[in-house]
C-alpha atoms as a PDB file:
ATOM      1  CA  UNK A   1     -10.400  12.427  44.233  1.00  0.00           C
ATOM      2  CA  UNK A   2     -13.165  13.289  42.041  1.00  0.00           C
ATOM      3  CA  UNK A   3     -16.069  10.786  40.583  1.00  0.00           C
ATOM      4  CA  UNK A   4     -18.393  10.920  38.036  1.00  0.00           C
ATOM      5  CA  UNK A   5     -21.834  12.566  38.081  1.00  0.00           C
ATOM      6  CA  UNK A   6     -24.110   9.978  36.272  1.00  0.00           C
ATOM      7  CA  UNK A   7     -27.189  12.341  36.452  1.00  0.00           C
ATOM      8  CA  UNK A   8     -30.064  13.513  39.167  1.00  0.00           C
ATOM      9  CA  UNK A   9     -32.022  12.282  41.854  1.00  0.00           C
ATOM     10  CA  UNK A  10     -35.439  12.998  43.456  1.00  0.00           C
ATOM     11  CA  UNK A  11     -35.097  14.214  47.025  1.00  0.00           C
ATOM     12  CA  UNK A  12     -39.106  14.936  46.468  1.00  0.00           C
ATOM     13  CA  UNK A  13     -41.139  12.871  44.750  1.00  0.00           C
ATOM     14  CA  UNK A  14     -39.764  10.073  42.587  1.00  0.00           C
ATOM     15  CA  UNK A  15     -38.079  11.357  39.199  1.00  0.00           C
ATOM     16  CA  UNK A  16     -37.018   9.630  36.565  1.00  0.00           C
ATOM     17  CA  UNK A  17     -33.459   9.869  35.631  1.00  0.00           C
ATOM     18  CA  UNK A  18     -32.308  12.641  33.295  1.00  0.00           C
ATOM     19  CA  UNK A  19     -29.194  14.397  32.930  1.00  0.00           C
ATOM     20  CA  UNK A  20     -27.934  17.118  30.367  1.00  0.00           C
ATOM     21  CA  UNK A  21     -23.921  17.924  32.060  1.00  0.00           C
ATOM     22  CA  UNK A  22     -21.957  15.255  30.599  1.00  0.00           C
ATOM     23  CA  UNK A  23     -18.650  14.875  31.577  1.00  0.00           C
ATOM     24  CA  UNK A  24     -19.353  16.437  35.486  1.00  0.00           C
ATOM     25  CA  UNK A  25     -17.301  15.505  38.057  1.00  0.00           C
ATOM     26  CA  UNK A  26     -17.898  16.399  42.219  1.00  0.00           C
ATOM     27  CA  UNK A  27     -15.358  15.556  44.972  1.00  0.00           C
ATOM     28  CA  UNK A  28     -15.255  12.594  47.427  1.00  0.00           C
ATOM     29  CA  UNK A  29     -12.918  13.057  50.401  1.00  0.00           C
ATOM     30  CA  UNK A  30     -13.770   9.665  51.746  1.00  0.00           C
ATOM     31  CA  UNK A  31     -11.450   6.762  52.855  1.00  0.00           C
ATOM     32  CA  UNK A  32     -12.458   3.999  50.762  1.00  0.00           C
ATOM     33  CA  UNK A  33     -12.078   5.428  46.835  1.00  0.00           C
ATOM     34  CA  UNK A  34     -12.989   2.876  43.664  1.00  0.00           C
ATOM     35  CA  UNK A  35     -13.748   3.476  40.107  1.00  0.00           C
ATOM     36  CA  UNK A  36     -17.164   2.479  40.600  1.00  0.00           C
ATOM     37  CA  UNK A  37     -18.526   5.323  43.483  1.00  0.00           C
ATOM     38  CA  UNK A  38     -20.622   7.891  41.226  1.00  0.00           C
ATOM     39  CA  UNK A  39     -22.098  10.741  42.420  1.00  0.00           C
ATOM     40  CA  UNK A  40     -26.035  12.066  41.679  1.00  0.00           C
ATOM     41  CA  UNK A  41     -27.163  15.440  42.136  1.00  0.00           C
ATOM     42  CA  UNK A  42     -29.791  16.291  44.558  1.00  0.00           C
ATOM     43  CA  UNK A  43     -33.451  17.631  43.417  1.00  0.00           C
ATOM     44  CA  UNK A  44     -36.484  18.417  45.980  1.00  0.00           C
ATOM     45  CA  UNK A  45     -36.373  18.937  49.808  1.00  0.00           C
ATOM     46  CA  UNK A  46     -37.821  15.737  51.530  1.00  0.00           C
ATOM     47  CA  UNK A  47     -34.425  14.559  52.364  1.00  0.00           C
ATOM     48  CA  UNK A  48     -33.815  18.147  54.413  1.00  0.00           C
ATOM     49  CA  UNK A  49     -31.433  19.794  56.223  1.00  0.00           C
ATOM     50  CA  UNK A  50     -29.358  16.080  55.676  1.00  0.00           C
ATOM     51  CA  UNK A  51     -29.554  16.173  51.615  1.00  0.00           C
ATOM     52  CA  UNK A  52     -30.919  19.440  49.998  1.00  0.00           C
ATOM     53  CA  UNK A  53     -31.805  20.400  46.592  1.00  0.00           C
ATOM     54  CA  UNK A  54     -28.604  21.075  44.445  1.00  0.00           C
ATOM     55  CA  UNK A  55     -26.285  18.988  47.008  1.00  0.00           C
ATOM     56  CA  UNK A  56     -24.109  16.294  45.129  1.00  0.00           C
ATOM     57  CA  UNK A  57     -24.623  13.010  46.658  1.00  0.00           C
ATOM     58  CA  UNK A  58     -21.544  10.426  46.745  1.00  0.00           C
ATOM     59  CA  UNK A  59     -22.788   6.751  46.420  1.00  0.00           C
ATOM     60  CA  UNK A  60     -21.016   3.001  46.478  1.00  0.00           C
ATOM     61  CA  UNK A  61     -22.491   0.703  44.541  1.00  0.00           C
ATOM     62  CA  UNK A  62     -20.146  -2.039  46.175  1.00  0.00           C
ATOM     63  CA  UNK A  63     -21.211  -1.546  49.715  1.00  0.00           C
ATOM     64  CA  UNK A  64     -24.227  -3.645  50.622  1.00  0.00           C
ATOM     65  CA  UNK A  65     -27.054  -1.408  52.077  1.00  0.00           C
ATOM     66  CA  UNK A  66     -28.755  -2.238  55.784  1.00  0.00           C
ATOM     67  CA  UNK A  67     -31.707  -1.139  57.339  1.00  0.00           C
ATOM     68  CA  UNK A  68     -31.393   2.454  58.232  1.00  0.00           C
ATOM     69  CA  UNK A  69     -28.928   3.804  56.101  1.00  0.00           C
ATOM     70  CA  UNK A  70     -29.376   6.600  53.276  1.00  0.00           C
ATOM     71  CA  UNK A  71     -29.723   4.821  50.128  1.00  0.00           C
ATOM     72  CA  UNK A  72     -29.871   5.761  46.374  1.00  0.00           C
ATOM     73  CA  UNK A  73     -32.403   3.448  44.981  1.00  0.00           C
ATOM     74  CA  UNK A  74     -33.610   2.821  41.486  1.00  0.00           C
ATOM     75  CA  UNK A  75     -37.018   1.140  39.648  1.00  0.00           C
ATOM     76  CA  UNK A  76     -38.841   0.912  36.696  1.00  0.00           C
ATOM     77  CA  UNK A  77     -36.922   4.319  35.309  1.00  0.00           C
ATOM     78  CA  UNK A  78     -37.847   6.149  38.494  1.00  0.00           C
ATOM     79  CA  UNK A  79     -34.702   7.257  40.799  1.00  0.00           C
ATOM     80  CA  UNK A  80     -34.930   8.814  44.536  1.00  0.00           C
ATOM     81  CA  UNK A  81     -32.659   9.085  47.833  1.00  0.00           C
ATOM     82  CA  UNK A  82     -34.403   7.907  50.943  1.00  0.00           C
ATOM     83  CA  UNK A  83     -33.906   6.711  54.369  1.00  0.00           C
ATOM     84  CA  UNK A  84     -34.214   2.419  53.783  1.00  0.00           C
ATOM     85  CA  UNK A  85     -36.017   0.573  55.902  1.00  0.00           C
ATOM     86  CA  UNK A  86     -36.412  -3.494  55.747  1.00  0.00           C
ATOM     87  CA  UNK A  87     -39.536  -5.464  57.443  1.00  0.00           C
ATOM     88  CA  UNK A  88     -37.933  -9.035  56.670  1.00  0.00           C
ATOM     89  CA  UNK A  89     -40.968 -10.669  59.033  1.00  0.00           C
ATOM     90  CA  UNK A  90     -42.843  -8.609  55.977  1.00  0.00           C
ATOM     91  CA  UNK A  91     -40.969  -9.032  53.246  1.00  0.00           C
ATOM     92  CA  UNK A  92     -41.140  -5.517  52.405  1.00  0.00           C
ATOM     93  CA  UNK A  93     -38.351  -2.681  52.009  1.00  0.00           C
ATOM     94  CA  UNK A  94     -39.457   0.958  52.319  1.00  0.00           C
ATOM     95  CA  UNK A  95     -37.788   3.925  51.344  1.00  0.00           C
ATOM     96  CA  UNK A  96     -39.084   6.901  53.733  1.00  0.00           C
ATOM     97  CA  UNK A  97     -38.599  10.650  53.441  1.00  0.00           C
ATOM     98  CA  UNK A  98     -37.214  12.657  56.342  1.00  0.00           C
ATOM     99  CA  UNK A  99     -39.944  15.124  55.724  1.00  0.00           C
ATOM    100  CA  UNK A 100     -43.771  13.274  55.504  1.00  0.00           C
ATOM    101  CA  UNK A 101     -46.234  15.404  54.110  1.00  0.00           C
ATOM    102  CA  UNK A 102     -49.204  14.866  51.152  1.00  0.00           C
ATOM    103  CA  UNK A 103     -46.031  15.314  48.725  1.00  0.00           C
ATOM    104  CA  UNK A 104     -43.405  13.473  49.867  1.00  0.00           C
ATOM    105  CA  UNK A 105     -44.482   9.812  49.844  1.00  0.00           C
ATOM    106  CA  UNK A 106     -42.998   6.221  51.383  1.00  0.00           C
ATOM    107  CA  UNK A 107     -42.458   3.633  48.999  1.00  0.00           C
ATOM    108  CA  UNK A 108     -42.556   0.466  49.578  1.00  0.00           C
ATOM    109  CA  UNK A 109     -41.778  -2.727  47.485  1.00  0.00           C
ATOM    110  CA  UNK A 110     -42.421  -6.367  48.611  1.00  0.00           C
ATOM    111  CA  UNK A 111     -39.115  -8.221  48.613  1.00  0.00           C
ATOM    112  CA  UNK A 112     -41.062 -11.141  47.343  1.00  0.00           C
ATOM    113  CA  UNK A 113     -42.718  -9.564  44.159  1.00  0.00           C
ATOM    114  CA  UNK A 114     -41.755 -10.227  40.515  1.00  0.00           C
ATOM    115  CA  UNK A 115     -41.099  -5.838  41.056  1.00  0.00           C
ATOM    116  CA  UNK A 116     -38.136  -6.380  43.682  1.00  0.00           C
ATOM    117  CA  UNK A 117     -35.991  -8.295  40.811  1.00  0.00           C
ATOM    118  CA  UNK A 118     -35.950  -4.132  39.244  1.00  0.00           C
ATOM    119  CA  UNK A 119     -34.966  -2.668  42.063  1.00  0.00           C
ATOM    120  CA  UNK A 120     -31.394  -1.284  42.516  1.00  0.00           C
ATOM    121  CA  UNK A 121     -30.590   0.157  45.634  1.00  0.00           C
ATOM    122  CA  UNK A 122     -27.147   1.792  46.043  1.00  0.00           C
ATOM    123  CA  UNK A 123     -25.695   2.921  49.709  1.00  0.00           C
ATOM    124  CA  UNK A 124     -24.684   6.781  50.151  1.00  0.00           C
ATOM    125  CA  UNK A 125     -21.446   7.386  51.453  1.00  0.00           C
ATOM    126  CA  UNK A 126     -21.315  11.109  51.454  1.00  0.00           C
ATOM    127  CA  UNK A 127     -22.887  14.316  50.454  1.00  0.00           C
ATOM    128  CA  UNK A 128     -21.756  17.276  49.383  1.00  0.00           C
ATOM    129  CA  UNK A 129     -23.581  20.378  50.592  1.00  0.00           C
ATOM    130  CA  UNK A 130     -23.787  23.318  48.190  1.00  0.00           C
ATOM    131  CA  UNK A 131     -25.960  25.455  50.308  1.00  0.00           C
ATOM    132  CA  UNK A 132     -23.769  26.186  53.106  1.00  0.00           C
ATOM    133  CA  UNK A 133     -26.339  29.084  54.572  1.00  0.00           C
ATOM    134  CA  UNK A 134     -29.999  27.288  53.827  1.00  0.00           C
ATOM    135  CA  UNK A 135     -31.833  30.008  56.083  1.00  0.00           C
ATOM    136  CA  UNK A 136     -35.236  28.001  54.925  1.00  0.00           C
ATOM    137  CA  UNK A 137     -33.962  24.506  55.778  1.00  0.00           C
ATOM    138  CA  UNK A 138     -33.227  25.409  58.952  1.00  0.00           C
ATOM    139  CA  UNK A 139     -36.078  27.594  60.015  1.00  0.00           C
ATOM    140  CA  UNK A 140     -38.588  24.590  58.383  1.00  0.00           C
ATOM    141  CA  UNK A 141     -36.778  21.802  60.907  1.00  0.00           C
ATOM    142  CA  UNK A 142     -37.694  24.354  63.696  1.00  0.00           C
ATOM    143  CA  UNK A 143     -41.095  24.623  62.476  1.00  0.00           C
ATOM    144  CA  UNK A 144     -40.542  28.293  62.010  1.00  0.00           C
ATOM    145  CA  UNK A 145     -40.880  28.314  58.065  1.00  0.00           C
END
């Protein structure tokens, strides 16, 4: 089954949605296939080896997100994949980067702010890797870069 690629996504720093391929499809081999699943294309590294720049990125807007998973989230124009993490003694969600560096930035929005009625946060069901052979992803998890 194939479903429709609605644009890109930061895997970096936060980008905000733009998309010139109209009409772009990618595949989803998964179980549980609805009209509504759409698929974003992967740009930056701070989601490596998992999600890498260029991979397609399968997500399911009906499937209600929990703490830990991979999410595709969404505010004030700005779009990014991240790891989502929920402090509800905090009221705070976070959206972390596998890789933490001066670049690649947590972000984190109280769940009781006027901001959290914005947010849109969208569970990942599967990605697509592109880059079957990513010598540099591999040799940066070893620290061997």
């Amino acid at each position: 089954m194939t479903v429709p690629v609605i644009g890109e996504t930061s895997c970096g720093e936060a980008i905000g949605s733009s998309f010139q391929d109209a009409g772009r499809t990618c595949y989803y081999r998964g179980d549980f296939f609805h009209p509504d699943l759409y698929c974003v294309i992967a740009s930056g590294d701070s989601m490596a080896p998992e999600i890498e720049d260029g991979d397609e990125i399968v997500c399911d807007p009906r499937v209600q997100p929990t703490h830990g998973d991979l999410v595709h989230y969404m505010i004030h124009g700005e779009s990014a994949v991240k790891v989502y993490v929920v402090d509800n003694d905090a009221h705070i969600a976070q959206f972390v980067p596998y890789n933490s560096s001066d670049t690649f930035k947590t972000r984190t929005i109280r769940l009781d702010d006027e901001e959290a009625a914005e947010l849109k946060i969208i569970k990942v069901v599967a990605v697509n890797k592109l880059k079957f052979n990513n010598k540099s992803a591999r040799l940066k998890l070893i620290g061997r870069s």
